[in-house]
PDB file of N, CA and C in Angstrom:
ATOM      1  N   UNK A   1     -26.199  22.255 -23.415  1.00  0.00           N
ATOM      2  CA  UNK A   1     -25.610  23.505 -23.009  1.00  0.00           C
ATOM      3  C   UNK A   1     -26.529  24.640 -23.475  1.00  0.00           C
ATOM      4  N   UNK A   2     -26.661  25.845 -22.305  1.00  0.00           N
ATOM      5  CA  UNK A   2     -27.671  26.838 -22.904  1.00  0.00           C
ATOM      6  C   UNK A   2     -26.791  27.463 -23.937  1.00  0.00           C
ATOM      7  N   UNK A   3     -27.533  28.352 -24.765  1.00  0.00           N
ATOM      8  CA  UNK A   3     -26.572  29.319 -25.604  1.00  0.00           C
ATOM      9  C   UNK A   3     -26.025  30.376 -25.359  1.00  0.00           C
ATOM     10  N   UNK A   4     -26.280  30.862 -23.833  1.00  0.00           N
ATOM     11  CA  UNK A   4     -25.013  31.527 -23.411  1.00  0.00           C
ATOM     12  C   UNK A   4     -24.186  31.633 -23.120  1.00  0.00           C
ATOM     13  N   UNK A   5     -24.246  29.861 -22.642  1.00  0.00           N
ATOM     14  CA  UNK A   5     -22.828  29.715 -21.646  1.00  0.00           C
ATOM     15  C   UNK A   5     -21.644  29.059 -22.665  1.00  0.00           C
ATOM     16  N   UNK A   6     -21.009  30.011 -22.500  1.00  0.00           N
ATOM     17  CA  UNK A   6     -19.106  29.502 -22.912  1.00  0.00           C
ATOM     18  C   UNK A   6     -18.485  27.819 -22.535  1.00  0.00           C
ATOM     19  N   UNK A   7     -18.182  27.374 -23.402  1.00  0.00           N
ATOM     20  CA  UNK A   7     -17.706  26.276 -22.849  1.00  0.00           C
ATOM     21  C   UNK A   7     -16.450  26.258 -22.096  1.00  0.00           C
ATOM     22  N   UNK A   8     -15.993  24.828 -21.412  1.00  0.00           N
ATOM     23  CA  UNK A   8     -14.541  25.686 -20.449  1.00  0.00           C
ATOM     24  C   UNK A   8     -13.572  24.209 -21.047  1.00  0.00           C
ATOM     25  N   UNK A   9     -12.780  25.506 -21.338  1.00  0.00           N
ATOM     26  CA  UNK A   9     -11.491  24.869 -21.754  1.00  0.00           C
ATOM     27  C   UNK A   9     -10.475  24.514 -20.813  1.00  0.00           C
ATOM     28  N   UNK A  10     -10.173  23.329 -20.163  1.00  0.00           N
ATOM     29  CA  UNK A  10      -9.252  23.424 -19.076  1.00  0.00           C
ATOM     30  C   UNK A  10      -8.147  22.395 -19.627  1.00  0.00           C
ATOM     31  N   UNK A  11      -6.479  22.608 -19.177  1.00  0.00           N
ATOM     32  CA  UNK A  11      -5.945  22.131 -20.055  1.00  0.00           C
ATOM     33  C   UNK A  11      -5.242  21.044 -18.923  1.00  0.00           C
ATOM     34  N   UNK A  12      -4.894  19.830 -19.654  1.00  0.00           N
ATOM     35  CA  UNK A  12      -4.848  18.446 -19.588  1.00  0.00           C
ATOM     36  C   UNK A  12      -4.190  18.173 -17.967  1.00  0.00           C
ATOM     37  N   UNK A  13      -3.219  18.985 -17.168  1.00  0.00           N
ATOM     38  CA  UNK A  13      -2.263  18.783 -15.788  1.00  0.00           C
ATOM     39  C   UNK A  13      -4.131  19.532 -15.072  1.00  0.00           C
ATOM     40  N   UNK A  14      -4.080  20.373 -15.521  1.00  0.00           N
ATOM     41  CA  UNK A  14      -5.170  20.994 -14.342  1.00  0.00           C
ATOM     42  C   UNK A  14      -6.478  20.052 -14.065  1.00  0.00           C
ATOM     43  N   UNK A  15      -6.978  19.174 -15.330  1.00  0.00           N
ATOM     44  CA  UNK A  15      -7.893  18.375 -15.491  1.00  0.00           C
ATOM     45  C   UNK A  15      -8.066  17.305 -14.306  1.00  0.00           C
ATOM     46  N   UNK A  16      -6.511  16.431 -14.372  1.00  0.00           N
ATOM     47  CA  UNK A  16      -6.339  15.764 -13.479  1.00  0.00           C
ATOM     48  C   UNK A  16      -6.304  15.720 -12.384  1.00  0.00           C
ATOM     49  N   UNK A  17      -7.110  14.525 -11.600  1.00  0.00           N
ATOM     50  CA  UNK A  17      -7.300  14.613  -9.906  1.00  0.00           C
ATOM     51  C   UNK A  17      -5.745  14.706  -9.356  1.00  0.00           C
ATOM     52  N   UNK A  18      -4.648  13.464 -10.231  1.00  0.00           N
ATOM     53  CA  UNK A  18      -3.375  13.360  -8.990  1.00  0.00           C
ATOM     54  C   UNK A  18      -1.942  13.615 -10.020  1.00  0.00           C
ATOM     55  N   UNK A  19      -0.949  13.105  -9.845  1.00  0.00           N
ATOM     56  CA  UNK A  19      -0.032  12.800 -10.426  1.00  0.00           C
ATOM     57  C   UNK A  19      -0.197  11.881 -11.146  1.00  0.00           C
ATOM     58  N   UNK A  20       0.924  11.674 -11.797  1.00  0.00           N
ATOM     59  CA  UNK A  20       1.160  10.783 -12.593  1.00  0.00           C
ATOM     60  C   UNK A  20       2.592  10.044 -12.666  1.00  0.00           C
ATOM     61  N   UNK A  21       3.476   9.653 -12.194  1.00  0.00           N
ATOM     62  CA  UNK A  21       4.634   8.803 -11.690  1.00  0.00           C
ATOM     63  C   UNK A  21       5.278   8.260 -12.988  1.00  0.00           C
ATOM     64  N   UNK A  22       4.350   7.851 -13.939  1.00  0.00           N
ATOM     65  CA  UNK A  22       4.564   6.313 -14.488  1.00  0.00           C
ATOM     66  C   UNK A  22       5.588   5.345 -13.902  1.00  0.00           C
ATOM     67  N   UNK A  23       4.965   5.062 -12.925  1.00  0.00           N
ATOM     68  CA  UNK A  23       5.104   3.825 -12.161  1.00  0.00           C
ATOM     69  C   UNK A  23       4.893   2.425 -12.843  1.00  0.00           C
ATOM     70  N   UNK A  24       4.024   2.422 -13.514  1.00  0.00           N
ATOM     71  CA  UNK A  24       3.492   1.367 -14.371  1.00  0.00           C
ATOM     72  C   UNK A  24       3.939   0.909 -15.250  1.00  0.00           C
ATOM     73  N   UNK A  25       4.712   1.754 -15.817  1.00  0.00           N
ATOM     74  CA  UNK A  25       5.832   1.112 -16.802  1.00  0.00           C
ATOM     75  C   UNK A  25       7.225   0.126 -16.232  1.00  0.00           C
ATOM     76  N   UNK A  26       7.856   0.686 -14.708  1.00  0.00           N
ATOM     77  CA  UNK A  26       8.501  -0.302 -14.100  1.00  0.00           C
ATOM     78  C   UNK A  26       7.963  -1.478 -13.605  1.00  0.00           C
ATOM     79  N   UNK A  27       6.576  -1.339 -13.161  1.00  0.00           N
ATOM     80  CA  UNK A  27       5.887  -2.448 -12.493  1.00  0.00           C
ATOM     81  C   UNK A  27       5.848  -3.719 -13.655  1.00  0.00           C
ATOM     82  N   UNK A  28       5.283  -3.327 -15.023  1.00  0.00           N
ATOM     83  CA  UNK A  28       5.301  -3.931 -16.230  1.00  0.00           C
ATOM     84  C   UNK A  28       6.430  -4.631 -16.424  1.00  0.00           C
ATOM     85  N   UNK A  29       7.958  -3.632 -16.520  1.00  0.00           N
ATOM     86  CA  UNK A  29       8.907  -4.419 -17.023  1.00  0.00           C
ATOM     87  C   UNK A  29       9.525  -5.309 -15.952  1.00  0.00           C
ATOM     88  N   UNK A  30       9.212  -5.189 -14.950  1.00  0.00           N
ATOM     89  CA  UNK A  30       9.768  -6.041 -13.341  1.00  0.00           C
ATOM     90  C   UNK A  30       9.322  -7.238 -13.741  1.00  0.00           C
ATOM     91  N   UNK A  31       7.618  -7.276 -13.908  1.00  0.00           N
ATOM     92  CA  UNK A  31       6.888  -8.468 -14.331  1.00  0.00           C
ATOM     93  C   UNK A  31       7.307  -9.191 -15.089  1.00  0.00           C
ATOM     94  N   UNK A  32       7.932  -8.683 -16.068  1.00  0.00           N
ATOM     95  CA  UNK A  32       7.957  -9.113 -17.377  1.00  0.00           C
ATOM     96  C   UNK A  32       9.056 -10.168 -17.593  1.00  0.00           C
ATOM     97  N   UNK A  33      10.098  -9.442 -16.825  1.00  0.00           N
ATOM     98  CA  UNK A  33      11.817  -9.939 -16.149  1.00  0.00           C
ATOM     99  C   UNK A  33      11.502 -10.913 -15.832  1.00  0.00           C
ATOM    100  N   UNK A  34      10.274 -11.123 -14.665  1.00  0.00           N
ATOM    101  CA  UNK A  34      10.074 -12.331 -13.505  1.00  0.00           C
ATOM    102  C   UNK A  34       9.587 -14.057 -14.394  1.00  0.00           C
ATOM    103  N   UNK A  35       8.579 -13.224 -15.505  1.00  0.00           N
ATOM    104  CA  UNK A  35       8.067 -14.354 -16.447  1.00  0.00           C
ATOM    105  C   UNK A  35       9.208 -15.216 -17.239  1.00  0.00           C
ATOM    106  N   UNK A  36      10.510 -14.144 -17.676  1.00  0.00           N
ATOM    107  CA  UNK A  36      10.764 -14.664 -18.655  1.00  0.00           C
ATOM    108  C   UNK A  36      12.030 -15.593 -17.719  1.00  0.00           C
ATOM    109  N   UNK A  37      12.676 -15.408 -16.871  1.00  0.00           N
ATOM    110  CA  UNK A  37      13.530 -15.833 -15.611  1.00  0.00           C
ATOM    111  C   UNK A  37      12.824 -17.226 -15.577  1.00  0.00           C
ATOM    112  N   UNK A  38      11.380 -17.012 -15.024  1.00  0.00           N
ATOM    113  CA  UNK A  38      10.545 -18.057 -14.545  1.00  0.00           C
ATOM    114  C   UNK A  38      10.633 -19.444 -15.694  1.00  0.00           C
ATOM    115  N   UNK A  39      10.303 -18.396 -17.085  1.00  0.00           N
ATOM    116  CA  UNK A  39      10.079 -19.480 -17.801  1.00  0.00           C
ATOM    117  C   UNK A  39      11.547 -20.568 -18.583  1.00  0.00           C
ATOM    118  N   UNK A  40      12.805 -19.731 -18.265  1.00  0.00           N
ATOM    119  CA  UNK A  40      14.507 -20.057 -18.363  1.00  0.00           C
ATOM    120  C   UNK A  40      14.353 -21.525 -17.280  1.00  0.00           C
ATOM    121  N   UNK A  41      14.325 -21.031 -15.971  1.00  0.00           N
ATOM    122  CA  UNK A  41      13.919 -22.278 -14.785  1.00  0.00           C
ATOM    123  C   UNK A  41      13.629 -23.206 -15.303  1.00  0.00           C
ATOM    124  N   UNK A  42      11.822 -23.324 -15.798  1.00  0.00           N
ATOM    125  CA  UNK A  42      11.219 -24.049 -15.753  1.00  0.00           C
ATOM    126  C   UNK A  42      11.730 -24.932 -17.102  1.00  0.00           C
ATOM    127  N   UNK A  43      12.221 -24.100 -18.028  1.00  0.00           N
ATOM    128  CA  UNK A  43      13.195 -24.563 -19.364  1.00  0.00           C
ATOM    129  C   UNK A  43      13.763 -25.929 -19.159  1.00  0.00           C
ATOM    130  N   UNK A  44      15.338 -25.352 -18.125  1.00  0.00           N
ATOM    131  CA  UNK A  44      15.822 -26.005 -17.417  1.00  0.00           C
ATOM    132  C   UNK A  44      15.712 -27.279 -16.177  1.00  0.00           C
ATOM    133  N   UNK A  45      14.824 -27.116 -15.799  1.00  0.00           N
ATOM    134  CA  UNK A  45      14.985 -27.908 -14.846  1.00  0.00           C
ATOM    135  C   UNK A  45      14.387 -29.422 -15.115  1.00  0.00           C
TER     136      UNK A  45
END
């Protein structure tokens, strides 16, 4: 950086290209449901 130029402070929502949903946290626990279901079945059968 030269020594004139100011650095730029931009703050964390403006930074970002998109949203953010957290989607990923349901996708996770859906998964998670499916494993442990899966693995009750396979317990069982």
């Amino acid at each position: 950086m030269a020594e004139n130029e100011k650095p730029i402070h931009v703050e964390t929502d403006e930074a970002r290209a998109g949203a953010t949903p957290h989607v990923t946290r349901y996708v996770l626990g859906f998964g998670l449901a499916l494993v442990i279901i899966a693995y009750i079945i396979i317990l069982y059968v």
